[in-house]
N, C-alpha and C. Protein backbone atom coordinates (compact mmCIF):
# COMPACT_ATOMS: atom_id res chain seq x y z
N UNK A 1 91.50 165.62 -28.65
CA UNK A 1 91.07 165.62 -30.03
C UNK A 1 90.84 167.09 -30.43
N UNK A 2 91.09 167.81 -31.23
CA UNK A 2 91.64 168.65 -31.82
C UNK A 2 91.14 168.61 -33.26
N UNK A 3 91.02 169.94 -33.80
CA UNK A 3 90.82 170.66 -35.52
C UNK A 3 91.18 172.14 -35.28
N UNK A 4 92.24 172.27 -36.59
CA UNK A 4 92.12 173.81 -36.15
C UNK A 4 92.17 174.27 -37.20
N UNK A 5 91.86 175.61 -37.43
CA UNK A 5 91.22 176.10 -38.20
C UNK A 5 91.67 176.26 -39.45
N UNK A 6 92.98 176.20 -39.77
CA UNK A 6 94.07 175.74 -41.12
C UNK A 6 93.77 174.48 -41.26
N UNK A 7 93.46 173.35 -40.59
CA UNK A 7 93.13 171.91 -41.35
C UNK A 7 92.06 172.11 -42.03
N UNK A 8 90.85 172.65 -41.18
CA UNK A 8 89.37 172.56 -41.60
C UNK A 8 89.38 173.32 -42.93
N UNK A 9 90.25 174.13 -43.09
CA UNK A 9 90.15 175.28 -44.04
C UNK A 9 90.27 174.62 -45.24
N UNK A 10 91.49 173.89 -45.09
CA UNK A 10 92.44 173.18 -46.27
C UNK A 10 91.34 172.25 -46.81
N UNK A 11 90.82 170.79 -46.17
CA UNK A 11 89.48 170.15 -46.08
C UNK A 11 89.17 170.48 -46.98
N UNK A 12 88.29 171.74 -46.32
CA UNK A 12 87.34 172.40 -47.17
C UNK A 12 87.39 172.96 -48.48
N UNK A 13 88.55 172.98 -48.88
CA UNK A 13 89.15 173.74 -49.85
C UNK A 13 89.11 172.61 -51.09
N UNK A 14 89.81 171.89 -50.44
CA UNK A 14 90.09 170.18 -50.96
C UNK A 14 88.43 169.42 -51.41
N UNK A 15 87.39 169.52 -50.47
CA UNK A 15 86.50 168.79 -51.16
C UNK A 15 85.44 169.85 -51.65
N UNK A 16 85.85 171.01 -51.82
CA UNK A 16 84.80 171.77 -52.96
C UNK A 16 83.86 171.24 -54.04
N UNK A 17 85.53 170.01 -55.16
CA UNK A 17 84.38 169.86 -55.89
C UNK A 17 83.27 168.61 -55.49
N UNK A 18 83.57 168.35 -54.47
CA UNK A 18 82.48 167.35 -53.92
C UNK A 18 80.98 168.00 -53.77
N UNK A 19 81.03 169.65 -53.52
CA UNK A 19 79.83 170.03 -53.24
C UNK A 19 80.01 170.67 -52.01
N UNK A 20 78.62 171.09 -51.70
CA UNK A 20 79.00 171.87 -50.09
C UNK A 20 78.77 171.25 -49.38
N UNK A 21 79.68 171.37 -48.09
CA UNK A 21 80.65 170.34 -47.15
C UNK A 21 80.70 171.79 -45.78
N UNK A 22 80.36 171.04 -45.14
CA UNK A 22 80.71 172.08 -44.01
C UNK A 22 81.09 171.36 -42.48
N UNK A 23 81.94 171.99 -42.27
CA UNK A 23 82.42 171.28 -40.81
C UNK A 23 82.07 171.65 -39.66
N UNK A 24 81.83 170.97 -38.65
CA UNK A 24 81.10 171.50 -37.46
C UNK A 24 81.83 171.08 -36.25
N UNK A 25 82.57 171.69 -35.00
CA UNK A 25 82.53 171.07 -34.08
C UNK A 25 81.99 170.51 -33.58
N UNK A 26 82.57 169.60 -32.94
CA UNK A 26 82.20 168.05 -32.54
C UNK A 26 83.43 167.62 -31.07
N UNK A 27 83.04 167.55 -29.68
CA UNK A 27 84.12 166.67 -28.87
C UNK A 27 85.05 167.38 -29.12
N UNK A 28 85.47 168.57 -29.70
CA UNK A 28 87.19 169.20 -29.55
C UNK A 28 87.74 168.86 -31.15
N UNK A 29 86.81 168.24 -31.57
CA UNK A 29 87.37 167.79 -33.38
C UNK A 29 86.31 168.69 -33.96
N UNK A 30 86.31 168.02 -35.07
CA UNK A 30 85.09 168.24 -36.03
C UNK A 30 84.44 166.87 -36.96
N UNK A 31 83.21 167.40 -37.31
CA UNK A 31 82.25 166.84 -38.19
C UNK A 31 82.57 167.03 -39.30
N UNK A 32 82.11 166.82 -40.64
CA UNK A 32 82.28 167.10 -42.01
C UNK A 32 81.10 166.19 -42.84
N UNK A 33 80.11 167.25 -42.77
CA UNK A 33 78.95 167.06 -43.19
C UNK A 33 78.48 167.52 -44.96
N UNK A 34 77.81 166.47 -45.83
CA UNK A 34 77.69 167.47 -46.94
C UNK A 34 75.45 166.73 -47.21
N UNK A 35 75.06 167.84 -47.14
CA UNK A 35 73.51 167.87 -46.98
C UNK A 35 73.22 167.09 -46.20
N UNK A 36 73.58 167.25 -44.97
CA UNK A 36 73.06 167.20 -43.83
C UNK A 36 73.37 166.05 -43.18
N UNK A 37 74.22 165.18 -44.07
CA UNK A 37 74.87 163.52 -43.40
C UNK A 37 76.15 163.74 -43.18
N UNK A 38 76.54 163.11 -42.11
CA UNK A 38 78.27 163.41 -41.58
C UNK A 38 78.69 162.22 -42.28
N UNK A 39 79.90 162.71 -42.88
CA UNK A 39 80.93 161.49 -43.94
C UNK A 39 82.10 161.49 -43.39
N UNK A 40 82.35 162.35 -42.58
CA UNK A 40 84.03 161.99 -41.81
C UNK A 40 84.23 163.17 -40.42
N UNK A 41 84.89 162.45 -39.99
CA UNK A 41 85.30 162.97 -38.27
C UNK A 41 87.16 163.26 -38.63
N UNK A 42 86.88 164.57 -37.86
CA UNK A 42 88.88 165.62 -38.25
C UNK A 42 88.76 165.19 -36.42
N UNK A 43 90.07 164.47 -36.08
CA UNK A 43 90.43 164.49 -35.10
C UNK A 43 91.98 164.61 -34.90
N UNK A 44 92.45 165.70 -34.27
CA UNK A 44 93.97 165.78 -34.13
C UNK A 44 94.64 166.30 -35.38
N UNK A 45 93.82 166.95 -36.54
CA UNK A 45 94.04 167.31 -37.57
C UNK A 45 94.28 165.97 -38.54
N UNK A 46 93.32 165.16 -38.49
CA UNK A 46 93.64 163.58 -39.05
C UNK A 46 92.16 163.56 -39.37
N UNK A 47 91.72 163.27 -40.86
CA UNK A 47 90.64 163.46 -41.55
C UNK A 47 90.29 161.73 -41.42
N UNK A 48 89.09 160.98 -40.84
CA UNK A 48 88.47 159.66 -41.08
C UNK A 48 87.64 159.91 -42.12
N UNK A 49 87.04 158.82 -42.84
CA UNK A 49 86.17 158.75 -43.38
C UNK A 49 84.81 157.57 -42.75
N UNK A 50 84.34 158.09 -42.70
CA UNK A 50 83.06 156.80 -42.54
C UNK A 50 82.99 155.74 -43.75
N UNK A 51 83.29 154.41 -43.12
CA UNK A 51 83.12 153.24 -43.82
C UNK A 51 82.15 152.41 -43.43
N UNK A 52 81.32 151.70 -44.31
CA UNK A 52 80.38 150.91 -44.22
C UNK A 52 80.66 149.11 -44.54
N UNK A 53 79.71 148.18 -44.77
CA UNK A 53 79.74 147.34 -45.41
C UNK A 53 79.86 147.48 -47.14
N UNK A 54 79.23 148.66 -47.62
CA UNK A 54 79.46 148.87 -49.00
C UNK A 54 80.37 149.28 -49.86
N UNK A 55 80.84 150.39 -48.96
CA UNK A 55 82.11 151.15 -49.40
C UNK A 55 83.58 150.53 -48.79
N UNK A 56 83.71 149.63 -48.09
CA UNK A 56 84.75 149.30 -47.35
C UNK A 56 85.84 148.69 -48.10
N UNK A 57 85.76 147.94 -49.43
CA UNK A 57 86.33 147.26 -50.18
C UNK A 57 87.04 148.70 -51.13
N UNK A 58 85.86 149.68 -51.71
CA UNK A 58 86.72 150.35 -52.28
C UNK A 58 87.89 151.52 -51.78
N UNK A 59 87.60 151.50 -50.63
CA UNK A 59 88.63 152.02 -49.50
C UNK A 59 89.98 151.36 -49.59
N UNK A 60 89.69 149.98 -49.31
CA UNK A 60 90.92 149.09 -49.04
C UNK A 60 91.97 148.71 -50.35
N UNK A 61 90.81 148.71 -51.21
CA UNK A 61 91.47 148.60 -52.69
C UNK A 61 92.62 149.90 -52.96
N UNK A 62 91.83 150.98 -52.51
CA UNK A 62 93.09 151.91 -52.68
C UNK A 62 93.82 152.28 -51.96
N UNK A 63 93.97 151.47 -50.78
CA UNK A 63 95.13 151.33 -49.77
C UNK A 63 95.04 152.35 -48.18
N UNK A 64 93.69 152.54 -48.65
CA UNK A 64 93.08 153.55 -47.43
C UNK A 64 92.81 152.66 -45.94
């Protein structure tokens, strides 16, 4: 598992206007944390998102 430093960059670049977002190694990947809660795991240069019971429908709805 793998992030390197052109994915994380891009990411980061990408969810600006979300706010500040910062990525942290993690296991050989990374974290992607924004105030202080992790919302997605970069593994292999492959961005997850954390899904719940709440959010899981609007994920699927858009084909995620």
């Amino acid at each position: 598992m793998t992030m390197s430093p052109e994915f994380r960059d891009y990411l980061l670049d990408q969810l600006e206007p979300f706010g500040p977002v910062a990525a942290k190694r993690m296991f050989g990947g990374g974290g992607l944390f924004r105030d202080g809660t992790m919302f997605g795991l970069i593994a292999d240069d492959v961005l997850f998102l954390k899904v719940d019971e709440k959010n899981q429908a609007d994920f699927e709805d858009r084909g995620m």
